[in-house]
Protein backbone atom coordinates (compact mmCIF):
# COMPACT_ATOMS: atom_id res chain seq x y z
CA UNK A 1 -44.54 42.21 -24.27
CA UNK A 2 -43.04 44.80 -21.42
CA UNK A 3 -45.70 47.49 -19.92
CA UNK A 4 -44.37 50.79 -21.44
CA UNK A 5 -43.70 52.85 -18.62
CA UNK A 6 -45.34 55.97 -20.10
CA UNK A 7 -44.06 59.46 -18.25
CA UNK A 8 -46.15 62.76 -19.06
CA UNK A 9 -43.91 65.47 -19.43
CA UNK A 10 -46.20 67.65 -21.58
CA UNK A 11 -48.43 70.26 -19.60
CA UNK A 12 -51.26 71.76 -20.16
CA UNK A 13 -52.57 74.88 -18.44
CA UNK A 14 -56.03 76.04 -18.26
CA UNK A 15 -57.64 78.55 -16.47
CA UNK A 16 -61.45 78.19 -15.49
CA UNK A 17 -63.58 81.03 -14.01
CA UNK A 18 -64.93 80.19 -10.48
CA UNK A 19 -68.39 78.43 -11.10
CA UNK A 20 -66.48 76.60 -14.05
CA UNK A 21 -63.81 75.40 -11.46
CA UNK A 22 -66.36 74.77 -8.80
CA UNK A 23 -68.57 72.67 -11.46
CA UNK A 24 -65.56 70.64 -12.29
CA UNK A 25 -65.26 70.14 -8.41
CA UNK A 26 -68.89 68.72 -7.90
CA UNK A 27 -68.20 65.77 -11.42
CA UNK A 28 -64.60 64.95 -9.85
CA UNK A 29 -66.39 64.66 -6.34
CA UNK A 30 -69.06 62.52 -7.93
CA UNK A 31 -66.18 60.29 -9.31
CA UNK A 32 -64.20 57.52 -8.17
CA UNK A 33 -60.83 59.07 -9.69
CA UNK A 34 -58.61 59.40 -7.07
CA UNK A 35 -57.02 62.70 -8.52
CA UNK A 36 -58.60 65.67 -10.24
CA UNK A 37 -55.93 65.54 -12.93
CA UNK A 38 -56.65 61.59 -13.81
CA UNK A 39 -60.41 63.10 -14.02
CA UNK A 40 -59.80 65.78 -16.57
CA UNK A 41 -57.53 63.28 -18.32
CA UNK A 42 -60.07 61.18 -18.63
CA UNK A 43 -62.99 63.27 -19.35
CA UNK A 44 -60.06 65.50 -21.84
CA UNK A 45 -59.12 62.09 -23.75
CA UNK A 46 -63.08 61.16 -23.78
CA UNK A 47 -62.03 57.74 -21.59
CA UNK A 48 -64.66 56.32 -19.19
CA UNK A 49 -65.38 57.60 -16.12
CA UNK A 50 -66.46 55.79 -13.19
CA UNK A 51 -69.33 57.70 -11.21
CA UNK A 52 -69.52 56.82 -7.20
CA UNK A 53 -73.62 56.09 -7.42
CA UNK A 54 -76.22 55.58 -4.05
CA UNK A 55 -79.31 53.81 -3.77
CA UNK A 56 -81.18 55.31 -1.55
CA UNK A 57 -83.29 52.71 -0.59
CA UNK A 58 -80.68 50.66 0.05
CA UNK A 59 -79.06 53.86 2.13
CA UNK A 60 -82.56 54.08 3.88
CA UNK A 61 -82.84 50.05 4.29
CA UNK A 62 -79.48 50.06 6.23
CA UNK A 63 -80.12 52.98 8.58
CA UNK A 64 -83.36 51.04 9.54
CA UNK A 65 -81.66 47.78 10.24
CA UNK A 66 -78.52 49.62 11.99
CA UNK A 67 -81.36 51.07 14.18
CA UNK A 68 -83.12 47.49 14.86
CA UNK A 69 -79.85 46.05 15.73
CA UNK A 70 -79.13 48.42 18.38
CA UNK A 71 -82.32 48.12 19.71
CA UNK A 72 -81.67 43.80 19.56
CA UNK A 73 -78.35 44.58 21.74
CA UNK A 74 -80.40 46.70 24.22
CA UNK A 75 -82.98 43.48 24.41
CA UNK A 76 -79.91 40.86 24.76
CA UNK A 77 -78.32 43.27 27.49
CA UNK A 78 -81.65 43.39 29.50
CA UNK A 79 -81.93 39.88 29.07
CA UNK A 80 -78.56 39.31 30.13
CA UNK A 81 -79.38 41.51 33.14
CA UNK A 82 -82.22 39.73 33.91
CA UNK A 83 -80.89 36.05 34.09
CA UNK A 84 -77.74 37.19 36.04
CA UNK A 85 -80.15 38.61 38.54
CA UNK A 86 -81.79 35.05 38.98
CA UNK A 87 -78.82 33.41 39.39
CA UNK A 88 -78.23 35.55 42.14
CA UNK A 89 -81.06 35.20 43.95
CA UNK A 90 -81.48 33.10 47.38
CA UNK A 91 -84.46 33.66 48.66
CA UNK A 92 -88.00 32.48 47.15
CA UNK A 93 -89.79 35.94 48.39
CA UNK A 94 -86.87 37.94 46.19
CA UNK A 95 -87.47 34.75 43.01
CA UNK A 96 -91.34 35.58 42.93
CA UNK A 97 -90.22 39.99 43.18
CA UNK A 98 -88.19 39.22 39.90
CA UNK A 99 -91.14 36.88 38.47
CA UNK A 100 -93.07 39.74 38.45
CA UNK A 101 -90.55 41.91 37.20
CA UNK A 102 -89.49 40.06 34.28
CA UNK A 103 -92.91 39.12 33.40
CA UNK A 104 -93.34 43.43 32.35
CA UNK A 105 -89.97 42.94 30.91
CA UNK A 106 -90.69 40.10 28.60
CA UNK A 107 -93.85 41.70 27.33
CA UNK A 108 -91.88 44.80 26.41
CA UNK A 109 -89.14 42.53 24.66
CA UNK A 110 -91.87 40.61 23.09
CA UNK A 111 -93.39 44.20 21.40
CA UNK A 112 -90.12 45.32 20.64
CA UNK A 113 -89.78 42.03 18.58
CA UNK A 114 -92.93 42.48 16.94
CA UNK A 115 -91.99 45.78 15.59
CA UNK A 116 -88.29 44.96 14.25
CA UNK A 117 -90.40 41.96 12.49
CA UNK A 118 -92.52 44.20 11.40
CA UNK A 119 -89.93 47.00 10.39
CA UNK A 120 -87.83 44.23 8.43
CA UNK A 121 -90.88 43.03 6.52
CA UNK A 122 -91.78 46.72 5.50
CA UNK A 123 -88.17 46.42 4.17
CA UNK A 124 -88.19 43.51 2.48
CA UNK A 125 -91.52 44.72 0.50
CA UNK A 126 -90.14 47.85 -0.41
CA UNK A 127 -86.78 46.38 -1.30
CA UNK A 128 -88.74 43.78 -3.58
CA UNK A 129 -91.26 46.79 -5.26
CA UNK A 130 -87.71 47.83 -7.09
């Protein structure tokens, strides 16, 4: 069996008031019909319509972990920094000046670590609550 090419050539016209039109803007928004007129053909003909729909926990759960990535690169870069910087070095006075250096620097990692362990366990009990 051939797919029926089927061509509208009927029209309808309707007229709405403002708040009816903008009402009918805000459901076709909310929808994943890619043209008003395939929305109030659906909704006219009492067809399904698909609704786009958030989670907001999920929503919330990705900003968090977009933020703890960003603040992984910045750790990564330092460290990066860091180990270029010693394999620069020539002298043991400017080795034991970076020593001490890195030493605040890897305690600052190290919290920073903590806290996006911490931060991805909140998640993962909040995500598992649902």
């Amino acid at each position: 069996m051939k797919d029926e090419k089927k061509n509208r050539t009927r029209w309808l016209h309707l007229r709405l008031t403002e708040q009816e039109y903008k009402i009918l803007q805000k459901y076709f928004a909310e929808s994943l019909c890619p043209k008003l007129s395939d929305f109030a053909r659906k909704n006219l003909l009492q067809k399904p319509v698909v609704l786009k729909y958030r989670n907001q926990s999920l929503d919330e759960m990705i900003s968090e972990l977009t933020r703890l990535r960003s603040e992984l690169n910045f750790i990564g870069n330092n460290f990066n920094q860091a180990v270029k910087k010693l394999h620069s070095l020539s002298q043991i006075s400017d080795l034991r000046i970076w020593i001490l250096s890195f030493d605040s620097d890897r305690n600052r990692y190290f919290s920073l670590i903590e806290e996006i362990k911490k931060s991805i366990e909140n998640l993962a009990q909040k995500w598992l609550q649902l």
